[in-house]
PDB file of N, CA and C in Angstrom:
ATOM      1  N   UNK A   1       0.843  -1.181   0.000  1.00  0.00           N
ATOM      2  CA  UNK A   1       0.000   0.000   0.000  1.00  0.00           C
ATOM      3  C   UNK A   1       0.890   1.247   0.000  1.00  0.00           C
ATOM      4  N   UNK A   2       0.550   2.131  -0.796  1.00  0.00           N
ATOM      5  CA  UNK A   2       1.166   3.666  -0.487  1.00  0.00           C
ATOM      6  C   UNK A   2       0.779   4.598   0.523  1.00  0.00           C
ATOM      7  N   UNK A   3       1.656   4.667   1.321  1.00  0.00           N
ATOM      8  CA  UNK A   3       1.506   5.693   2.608  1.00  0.00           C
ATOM      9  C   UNK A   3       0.701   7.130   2.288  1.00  0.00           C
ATOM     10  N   UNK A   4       0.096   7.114   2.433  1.00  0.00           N
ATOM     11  CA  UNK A   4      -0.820   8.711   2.869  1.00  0.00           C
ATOM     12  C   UNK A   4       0.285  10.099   2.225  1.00  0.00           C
ATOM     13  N   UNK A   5       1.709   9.904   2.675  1.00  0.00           N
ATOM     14  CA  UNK A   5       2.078  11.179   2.558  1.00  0.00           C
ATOM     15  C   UNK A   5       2.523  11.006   1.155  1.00  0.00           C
ATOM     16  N   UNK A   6       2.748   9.899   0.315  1.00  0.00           N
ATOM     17  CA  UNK A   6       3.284   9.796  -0.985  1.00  0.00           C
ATOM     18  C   UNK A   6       1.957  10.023  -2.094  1.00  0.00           C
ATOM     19  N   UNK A   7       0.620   9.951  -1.524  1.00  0.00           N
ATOM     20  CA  UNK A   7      -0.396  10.015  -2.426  1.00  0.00           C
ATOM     21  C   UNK A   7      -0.678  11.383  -2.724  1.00  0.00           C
ATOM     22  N   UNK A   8      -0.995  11.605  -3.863  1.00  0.00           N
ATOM     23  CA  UNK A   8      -1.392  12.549  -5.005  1.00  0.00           C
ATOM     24  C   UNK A   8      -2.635  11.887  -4.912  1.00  0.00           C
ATOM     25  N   UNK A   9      -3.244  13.642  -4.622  1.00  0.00           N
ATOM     26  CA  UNK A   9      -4.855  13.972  -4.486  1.00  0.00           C
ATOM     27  C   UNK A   9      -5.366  14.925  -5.157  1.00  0.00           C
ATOM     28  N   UNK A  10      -5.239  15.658  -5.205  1.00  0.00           N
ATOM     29  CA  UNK A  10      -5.165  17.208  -5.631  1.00  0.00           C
ATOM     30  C   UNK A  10      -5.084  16.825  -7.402  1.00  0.00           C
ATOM     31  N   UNK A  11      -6.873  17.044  -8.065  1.00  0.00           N
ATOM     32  CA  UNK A  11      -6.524  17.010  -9.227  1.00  0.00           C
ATOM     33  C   UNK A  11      -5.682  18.239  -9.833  1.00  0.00           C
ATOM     34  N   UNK A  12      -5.323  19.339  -9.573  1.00  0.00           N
ATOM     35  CA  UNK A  12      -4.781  20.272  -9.557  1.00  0.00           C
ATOM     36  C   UNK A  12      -3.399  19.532  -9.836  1.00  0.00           C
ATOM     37  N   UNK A  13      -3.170  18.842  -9.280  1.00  0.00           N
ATOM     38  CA  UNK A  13      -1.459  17.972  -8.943  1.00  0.00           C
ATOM     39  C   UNK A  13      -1.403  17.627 -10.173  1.00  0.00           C
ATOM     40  N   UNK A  14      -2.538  16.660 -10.478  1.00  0.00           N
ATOM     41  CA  UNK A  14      -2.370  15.746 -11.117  1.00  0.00           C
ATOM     42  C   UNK A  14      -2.436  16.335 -12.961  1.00  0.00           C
ATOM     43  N   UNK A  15      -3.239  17.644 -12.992  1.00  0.00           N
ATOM     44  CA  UNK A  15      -3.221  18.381 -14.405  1.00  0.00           C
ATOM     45  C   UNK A  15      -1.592  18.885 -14.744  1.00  0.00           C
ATOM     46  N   UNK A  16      -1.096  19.560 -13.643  1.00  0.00           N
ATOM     47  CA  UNK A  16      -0.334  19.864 -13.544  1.00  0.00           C
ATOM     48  C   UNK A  16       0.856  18.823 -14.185  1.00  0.00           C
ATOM     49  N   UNK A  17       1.031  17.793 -13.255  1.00  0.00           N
ATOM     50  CA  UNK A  17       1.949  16.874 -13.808  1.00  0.00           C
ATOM     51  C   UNK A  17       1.800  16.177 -15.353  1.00  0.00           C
ATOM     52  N   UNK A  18       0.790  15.723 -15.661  1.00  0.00           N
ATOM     53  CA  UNK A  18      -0.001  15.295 -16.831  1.00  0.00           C
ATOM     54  C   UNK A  18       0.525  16.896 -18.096  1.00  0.00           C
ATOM     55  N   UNK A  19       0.100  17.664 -17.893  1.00  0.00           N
ATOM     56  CA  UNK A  19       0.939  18.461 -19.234  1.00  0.00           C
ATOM     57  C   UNK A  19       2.118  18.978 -19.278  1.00  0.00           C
ATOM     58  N   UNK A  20       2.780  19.419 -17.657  1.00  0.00           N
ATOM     59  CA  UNK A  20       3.818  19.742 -17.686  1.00  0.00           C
ATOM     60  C   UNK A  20       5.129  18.819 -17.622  1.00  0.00           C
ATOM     61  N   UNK A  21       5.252  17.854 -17.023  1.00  0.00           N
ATOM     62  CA  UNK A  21       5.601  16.473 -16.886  1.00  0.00           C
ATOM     63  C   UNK A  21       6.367  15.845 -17.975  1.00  0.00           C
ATOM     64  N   UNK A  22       7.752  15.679 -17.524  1.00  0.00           N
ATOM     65  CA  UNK A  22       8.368  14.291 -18.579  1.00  0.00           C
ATOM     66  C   UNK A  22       7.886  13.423 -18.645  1.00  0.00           C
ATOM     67  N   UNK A  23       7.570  12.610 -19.995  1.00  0.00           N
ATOM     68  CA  UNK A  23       6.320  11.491 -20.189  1.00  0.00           C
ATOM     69  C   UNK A  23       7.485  10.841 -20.950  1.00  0.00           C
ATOM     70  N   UNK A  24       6.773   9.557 -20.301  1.00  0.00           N
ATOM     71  CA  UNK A  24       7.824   8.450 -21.034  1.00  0.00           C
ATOM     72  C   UNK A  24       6.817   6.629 -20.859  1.00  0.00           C
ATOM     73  N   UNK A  25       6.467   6.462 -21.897  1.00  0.00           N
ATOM     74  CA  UNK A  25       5.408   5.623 -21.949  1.00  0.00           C
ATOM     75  C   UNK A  25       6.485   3.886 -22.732  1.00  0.00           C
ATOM     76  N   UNK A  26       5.972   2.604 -22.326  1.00  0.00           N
ATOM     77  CA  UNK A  26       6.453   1.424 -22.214  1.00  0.00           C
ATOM     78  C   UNK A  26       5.356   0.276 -21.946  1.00  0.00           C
ATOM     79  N   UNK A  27       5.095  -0.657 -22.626  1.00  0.00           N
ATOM     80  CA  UNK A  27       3.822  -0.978 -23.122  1.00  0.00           C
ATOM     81  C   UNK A  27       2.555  -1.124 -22.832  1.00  0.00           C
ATOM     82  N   UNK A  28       2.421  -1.207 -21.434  1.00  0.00           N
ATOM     83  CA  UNK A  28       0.980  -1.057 -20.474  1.00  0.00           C
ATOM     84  C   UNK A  28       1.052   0.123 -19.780  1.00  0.00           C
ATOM     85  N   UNK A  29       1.894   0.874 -19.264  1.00  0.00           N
ATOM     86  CA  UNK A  29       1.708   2.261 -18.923  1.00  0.00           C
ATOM     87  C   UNK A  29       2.301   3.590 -19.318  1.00  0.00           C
ATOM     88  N   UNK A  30       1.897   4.466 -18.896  1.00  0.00           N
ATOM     89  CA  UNK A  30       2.481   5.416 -19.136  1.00  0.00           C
ATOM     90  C   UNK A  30       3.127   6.823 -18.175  1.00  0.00           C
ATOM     91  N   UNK A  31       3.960   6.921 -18.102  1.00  0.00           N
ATOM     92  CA  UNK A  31       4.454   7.950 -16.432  1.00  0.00           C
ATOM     93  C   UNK A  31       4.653   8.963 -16.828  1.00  0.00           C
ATOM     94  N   UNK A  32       3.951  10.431 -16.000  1.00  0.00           N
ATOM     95  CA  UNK A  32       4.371  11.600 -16.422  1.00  0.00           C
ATOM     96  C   UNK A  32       4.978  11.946 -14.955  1.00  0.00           C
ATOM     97  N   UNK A  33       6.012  12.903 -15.151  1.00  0.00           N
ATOM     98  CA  UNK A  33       7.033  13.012 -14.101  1.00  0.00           C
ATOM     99  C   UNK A  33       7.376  14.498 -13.838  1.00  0.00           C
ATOM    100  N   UNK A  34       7.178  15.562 -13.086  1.00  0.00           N
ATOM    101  CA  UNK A  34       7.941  16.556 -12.555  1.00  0.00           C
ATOM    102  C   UNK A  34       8.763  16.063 -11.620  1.00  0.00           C
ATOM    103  N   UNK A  35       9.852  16.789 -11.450  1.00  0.00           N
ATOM    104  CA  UNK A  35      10.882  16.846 -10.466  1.00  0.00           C
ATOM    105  C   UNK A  35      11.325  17.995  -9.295  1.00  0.00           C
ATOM    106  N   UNK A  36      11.742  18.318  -8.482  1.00  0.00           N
ATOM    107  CA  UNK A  36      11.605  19.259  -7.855  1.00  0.00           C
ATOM    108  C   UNK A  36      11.905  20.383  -8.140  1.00  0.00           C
ATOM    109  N   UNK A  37      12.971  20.452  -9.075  1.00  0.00           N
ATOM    110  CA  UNK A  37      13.532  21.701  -9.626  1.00  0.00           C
ATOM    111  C   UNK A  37      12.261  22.437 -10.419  1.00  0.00           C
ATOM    112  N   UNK A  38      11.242  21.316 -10.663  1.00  0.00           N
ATOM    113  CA  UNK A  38      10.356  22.106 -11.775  1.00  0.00           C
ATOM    114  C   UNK A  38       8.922  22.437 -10.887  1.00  0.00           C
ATOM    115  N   UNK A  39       8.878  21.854  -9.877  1.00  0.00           N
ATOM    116  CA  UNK A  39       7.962  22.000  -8.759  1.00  0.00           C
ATOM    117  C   UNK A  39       7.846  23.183  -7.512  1.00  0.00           C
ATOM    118  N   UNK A  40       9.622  23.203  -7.181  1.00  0.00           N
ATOM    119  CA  UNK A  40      10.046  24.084  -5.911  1.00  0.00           C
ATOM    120  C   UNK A  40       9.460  23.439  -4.618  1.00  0.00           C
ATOM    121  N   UNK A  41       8.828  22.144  -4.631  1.00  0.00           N
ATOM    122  CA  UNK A  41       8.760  21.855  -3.399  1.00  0.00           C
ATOM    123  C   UNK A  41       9.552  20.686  -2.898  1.00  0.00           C
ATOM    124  N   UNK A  42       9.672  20.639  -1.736  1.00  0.00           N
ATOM    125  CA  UNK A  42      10.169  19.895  -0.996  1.00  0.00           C
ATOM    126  C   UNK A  42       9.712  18.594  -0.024  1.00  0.00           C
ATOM    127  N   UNK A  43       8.409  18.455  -0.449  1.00  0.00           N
ATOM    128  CA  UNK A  43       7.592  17.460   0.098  1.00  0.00           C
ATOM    129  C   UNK A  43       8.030  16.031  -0.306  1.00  0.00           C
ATOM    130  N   UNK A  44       7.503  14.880   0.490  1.00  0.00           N
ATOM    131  CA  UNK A  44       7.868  13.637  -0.134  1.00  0.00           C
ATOM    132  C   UNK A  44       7.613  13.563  -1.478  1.00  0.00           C
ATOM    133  N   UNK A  45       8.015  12.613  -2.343  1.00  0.00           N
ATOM    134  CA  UNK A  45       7.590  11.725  -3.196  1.00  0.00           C
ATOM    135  C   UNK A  45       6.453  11.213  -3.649  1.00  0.00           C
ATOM    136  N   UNK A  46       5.237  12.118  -4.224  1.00  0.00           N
ATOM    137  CA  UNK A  46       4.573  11.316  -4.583  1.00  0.00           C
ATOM    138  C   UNK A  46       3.969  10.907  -5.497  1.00  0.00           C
ATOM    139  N   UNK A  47       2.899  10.021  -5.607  1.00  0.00           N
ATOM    140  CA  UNK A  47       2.738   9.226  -6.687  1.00  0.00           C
ATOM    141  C   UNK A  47       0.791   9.474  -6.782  1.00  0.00           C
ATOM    142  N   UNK A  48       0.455   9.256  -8.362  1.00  0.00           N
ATOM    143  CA  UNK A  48      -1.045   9.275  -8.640  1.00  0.00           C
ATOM    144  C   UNK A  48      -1.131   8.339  -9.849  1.00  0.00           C
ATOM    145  N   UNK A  49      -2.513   7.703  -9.527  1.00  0.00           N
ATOM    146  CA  UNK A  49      -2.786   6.756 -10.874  1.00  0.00           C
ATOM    147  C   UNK A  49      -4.031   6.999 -11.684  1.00  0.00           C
ATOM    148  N   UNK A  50      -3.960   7.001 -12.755  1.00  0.00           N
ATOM    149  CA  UNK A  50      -5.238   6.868 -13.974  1.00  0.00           C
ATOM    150  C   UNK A  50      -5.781   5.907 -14.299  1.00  0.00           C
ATOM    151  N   UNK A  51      -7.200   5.548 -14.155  1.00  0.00           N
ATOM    152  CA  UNK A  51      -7.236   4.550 -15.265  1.00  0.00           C
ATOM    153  C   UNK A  51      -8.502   3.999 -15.757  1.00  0.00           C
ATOM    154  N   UNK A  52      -8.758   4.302 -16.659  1.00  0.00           N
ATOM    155  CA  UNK A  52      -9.848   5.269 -17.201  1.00  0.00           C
ATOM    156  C   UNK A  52     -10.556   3.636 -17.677  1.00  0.00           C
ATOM    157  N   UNK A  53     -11.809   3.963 -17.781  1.00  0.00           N
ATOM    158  CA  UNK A  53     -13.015   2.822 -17.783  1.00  0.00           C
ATOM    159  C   UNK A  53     -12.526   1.726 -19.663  1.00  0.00           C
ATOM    160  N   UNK A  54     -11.928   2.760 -20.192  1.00  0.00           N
ATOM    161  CA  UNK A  54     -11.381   1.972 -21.057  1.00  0.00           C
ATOM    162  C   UNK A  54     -10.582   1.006 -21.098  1.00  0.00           C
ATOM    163  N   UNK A  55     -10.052   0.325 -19.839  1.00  0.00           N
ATOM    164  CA  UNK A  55      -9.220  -0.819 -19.744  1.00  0.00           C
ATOM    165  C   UNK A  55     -10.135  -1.784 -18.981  1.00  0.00           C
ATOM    166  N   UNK A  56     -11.379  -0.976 -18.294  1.00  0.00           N
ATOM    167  CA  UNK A  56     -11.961  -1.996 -18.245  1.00  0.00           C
ATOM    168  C   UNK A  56     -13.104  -1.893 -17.614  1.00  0.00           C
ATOM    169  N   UNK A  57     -14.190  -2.714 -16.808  1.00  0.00           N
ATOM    170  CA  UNK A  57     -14.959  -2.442 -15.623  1.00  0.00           C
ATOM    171  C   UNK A  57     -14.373  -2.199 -14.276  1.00  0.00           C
ATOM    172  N   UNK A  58     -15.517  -1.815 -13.250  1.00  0.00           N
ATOM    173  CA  UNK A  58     -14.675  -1.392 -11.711  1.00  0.00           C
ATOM    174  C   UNK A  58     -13.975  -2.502 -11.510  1.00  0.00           C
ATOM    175  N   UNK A  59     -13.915  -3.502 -11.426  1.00  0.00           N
ATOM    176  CA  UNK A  59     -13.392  -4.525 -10.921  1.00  0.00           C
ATOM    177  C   UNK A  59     -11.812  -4.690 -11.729  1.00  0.00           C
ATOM    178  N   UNK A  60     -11.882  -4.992 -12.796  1.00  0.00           N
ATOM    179  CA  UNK A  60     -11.037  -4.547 -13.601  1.00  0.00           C
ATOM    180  C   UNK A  60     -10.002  -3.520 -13.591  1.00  0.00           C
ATOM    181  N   UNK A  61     -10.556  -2.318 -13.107  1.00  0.00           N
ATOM    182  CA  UNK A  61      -9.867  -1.443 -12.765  1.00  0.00           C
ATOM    183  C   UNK A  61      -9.051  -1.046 -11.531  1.00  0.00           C
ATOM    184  N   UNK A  62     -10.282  -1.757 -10.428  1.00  0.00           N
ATOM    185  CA  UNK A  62      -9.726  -1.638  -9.459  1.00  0.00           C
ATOM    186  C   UNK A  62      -8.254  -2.477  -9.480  1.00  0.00           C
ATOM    187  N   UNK A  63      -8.264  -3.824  -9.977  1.00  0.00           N
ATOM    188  CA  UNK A  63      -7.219  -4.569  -9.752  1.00  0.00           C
ATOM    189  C   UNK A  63      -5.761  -3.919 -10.135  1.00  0.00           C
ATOM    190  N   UNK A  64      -6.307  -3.297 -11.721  1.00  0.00           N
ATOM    191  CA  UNK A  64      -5.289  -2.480 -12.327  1.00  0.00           C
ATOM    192  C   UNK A  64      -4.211  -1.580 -11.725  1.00  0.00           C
ATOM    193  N   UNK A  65      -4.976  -1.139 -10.694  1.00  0.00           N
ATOM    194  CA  UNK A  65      -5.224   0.294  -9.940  1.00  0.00           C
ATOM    195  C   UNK A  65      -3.681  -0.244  -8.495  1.00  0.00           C
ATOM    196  N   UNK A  66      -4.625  -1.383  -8.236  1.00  0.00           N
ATOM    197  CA  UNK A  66      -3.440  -2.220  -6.738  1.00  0.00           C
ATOM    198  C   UNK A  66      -2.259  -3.156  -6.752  1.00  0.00           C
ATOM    199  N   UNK A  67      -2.024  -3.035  -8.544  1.00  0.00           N
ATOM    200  CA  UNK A  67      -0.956  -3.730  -9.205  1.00  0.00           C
ATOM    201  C   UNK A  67       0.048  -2.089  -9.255  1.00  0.00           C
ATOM    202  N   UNK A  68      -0.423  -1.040  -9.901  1.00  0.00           N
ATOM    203  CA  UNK A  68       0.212  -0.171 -10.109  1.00  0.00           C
ATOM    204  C   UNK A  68       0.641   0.172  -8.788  1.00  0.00           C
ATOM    205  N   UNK A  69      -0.645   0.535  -8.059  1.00  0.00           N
ATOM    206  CA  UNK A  69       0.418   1.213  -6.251  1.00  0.00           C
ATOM    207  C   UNK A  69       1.105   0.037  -5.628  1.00  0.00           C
ATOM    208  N   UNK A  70       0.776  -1.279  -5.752  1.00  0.00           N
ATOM    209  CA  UNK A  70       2.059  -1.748  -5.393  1.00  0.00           C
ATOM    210  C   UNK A  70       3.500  -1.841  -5.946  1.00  0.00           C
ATOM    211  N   UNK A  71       3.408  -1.604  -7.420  1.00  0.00           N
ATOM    212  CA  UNK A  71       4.687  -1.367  -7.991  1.00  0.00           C
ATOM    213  C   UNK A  71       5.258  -0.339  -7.977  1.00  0.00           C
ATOM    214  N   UNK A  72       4.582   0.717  -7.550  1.00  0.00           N
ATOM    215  CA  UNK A  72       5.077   2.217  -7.633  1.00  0.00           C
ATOM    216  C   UNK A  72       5.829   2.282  -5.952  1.00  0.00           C
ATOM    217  N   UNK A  73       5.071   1.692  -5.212  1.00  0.00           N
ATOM    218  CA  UNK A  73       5.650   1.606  -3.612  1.00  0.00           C
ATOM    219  C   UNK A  73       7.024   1.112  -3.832  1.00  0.00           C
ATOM    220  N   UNK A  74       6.974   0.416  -4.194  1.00  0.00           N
ATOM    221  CA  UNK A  74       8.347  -0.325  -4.474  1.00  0.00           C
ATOM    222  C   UNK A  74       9.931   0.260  -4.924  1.00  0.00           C
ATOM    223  N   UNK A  75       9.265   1.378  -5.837  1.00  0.00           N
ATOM    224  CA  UNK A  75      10.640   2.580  -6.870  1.00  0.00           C
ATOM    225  C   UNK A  75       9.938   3.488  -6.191  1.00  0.00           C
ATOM    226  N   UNK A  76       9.340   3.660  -5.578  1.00  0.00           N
ATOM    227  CA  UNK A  76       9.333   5.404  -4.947  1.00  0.00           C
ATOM    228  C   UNK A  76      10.580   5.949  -4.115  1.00  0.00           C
ATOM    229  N   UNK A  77      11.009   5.198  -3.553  1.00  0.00           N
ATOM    230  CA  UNK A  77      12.536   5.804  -2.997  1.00  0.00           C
ATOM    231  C   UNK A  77      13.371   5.996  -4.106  1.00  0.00           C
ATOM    232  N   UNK A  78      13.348   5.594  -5.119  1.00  0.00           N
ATOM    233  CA  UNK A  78      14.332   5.886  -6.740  1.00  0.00           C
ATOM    234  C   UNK A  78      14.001   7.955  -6.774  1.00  0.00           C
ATOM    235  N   UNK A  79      13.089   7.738  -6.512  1.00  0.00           N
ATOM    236  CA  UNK A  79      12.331   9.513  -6.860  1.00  0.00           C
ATOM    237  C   UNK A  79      13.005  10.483  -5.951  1.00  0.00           C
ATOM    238  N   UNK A  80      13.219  11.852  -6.711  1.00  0.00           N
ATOM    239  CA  UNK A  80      13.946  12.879  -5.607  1.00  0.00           C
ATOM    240  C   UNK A  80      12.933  13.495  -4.650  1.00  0.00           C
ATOM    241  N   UNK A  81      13.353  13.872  -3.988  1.00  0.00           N
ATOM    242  CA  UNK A  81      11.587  14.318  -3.034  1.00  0.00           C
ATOM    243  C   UNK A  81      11.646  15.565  -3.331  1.00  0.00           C
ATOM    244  N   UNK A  82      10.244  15.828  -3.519  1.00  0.00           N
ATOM    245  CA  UNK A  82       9.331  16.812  -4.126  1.00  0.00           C
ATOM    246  C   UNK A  82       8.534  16.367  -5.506  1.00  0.00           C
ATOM    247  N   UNK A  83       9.204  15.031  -6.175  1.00  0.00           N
ATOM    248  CA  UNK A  83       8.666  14.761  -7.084  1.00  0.00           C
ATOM    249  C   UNK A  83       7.104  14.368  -7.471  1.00  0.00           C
ATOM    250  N   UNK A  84       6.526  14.336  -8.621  1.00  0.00           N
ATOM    251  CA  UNK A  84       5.605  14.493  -8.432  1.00  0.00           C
ATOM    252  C   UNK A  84       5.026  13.147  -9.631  1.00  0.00           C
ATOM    253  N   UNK A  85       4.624  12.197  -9.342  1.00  0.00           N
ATOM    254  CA  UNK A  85       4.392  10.939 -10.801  1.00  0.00           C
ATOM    255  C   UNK A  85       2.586  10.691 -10.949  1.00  0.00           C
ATOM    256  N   UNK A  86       2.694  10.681 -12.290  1.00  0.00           N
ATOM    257  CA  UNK A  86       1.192  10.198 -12.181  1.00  0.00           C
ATOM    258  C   UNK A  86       1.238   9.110 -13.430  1.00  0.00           C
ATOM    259  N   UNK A  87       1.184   8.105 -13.054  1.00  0.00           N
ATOM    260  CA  UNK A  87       1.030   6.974 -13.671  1.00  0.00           C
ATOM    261  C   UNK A  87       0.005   6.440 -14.180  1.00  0.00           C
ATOM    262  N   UNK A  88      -0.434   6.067 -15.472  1.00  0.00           N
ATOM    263  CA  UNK A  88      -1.387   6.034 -16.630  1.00  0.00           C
ATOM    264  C   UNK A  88      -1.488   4.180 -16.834  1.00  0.00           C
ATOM    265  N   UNK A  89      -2.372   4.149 -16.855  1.00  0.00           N
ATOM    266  CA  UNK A  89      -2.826   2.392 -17.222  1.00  0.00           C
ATOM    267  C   UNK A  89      -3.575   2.908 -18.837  1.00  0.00           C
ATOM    268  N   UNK A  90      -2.100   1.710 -19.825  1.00  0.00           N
ATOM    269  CA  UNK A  90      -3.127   1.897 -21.104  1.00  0.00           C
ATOM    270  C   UNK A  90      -3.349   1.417 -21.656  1.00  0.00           C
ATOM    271  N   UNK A  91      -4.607   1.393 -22.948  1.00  0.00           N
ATOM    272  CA  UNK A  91      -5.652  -0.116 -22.902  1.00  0.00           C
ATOM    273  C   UNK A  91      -4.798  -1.404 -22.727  1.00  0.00           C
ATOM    274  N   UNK A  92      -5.325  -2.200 -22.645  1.00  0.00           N
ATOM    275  CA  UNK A  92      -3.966  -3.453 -22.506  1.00  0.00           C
ATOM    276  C   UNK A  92      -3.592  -3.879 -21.336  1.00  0.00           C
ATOM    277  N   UNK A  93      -3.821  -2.862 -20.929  1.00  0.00           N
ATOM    278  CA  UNK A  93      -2.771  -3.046 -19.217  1.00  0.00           C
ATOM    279  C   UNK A  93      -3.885  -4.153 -18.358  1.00  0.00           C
ATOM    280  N   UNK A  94      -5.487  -4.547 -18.460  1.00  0.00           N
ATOM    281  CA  UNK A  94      -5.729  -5.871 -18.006  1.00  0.00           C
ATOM    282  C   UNK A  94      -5.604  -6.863 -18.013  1.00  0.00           C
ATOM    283  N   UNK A  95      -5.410  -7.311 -19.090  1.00  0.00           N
ATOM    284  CA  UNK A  95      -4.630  -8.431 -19.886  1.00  0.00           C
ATOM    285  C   UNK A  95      -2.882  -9.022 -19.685  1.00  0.00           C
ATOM    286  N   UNK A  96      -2.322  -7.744 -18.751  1.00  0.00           N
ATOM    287  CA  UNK A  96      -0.441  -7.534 -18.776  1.00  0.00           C
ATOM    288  C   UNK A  96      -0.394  -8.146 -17.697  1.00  0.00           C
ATOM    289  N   UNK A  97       0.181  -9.293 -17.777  1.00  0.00           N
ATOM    290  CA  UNK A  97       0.679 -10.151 -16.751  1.00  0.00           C
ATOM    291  C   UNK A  97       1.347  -9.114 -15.360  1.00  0.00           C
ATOM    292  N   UNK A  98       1.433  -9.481 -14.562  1.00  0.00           N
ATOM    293  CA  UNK A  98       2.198  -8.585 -13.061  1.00  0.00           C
ATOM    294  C   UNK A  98       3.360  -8.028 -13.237  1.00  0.00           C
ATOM    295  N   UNK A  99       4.379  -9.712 -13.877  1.00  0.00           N
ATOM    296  CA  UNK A  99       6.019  -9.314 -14.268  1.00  0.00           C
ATOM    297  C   UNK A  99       6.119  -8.628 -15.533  1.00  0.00           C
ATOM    298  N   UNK A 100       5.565  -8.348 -16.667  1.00  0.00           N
ATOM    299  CA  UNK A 100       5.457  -7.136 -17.544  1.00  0.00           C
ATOM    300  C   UNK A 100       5.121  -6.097 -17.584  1.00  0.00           C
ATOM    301  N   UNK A 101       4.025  -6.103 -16.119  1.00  0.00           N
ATOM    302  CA  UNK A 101       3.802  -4.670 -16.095  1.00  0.00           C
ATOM    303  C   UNK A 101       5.097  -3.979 -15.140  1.00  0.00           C
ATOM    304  N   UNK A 102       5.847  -4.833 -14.133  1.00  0.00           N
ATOM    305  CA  UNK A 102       6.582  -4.412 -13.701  1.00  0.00           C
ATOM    306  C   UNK A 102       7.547  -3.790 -14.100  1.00  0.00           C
ATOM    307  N   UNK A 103       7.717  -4.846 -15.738  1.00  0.00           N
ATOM    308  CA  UNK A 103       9.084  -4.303 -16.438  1.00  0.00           C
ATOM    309  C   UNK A 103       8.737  -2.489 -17.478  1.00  0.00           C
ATOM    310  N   UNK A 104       7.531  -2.886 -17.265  1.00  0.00           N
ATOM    311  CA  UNK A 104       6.898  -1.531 -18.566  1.00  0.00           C
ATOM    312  C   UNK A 104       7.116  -0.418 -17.615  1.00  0.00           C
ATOM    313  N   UNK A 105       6.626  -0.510 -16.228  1.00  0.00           N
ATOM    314  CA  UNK A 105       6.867   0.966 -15.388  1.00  0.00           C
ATOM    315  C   UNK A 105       8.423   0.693 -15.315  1.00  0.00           C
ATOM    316  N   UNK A 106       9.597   0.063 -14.812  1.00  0.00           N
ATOM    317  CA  UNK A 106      10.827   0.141 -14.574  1.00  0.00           C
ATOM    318  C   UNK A 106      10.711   1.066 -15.937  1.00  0.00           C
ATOM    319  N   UNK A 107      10.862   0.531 -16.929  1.00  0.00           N
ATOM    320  CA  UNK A 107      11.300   1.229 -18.532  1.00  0.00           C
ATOM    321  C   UNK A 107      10.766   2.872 -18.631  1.00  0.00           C
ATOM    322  N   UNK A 108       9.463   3.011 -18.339  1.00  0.00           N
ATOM    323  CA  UNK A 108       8.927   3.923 -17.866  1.00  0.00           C
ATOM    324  C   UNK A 108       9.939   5.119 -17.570  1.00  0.00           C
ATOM    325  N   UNK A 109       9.885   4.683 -16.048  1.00  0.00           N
ATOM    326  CA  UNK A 109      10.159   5.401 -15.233  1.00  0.00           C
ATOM    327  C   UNK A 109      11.798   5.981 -15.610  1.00  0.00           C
ATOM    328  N   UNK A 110      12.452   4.720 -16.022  1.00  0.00           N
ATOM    329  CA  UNK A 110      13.872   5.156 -16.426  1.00  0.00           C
ATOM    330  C   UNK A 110      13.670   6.315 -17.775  1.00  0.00           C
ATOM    331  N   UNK A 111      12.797   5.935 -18.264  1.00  0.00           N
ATOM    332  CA  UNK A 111      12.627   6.810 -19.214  1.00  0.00           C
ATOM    333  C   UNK A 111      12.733   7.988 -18.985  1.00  0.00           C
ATOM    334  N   UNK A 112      11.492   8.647 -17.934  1.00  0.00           N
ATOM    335  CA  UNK A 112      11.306   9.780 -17.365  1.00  0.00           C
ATOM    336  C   UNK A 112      12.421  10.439 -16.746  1.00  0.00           C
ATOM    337  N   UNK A 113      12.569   9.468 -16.420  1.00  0.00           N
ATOM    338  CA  UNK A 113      14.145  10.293 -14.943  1.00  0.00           C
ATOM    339  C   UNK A 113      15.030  10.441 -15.571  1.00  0.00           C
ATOM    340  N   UNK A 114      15.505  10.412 -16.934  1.00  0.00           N
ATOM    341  CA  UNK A 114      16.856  10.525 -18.172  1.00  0.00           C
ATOM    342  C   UNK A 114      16.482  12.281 -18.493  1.00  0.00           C
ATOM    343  N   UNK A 115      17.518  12.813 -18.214  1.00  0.00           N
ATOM    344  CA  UNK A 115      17.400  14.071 -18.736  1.00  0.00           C
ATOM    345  C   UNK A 115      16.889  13.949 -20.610  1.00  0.00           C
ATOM    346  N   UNK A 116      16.493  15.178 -20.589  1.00  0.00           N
ATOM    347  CA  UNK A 116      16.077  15.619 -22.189  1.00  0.00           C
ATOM    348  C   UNK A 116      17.433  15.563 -22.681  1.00  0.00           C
ATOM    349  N   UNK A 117      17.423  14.853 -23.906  1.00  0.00           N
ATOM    350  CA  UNK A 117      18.416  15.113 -24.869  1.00  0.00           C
ATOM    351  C   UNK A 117      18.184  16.072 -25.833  1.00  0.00           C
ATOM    352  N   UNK A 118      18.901  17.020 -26.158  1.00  0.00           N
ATOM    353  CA  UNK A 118      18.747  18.421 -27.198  1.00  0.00           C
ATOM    354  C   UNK A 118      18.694  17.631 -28.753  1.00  0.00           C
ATOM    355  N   UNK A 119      18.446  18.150 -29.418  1.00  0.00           N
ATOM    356  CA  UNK A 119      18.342  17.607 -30.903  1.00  0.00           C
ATOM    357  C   UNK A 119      19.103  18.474 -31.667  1.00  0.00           C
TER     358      UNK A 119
END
């Protein structure tokens, strides 16, 4: 379970992170990421999830939902504090075995946390 102080509530948070946010998507999810420098705060680490009726029914979703916060509990100490993640379930992601979805957020997430490369 994710502790209280790591949860993202505040849809405000969550718009926020969602357009402003390094996005870096890997085959069942997708992670958008501020960091503190782009935030200015200093609060824990935390984390928010999506996941929209298109992957499935409540039940469905819910499961979706307690696969993601348990995998996110897991790499949340990887995160600098103040950071801010909101993690996306996409279509597909009911069907994604546990150990693939694990590997799609790792990929994810490494994704996100890689500075921008200039072109």
């Amino acid at each position: 379970m994710l502790p209280a102080a790591h949860r993202l509530r505040r849809s405000k948070d969550f718009a926020h992170t969602v357009r402003r946010g390094r996005r870096s998507s890997r085959g069942s999810v997708m992670v958008h990421l501020t960091t503190p420098a782009e935030t200015g705060v200093t609060e824990p680490a935390k984390a928010g999830f999506v996941v929209s009726k298109a992957i499935g029914g409540a039940v469905v979703r819910n499961k979706v939902k307690r696969r993601l916060r348990h995998l996110v509990a897991e790499r949340l100490h990887r995160l600098p504090p103040g950071s801010v993640m909101v993690v996306r379930a996409q279509v597909g992601a009911s069907s994604t075995r546990y150990q693939e979805m694990a590997l799609d957020l790792e990929k994810a997430l490494e994704g996100a946390l890689k500075p921008k490369e200039r072109r």
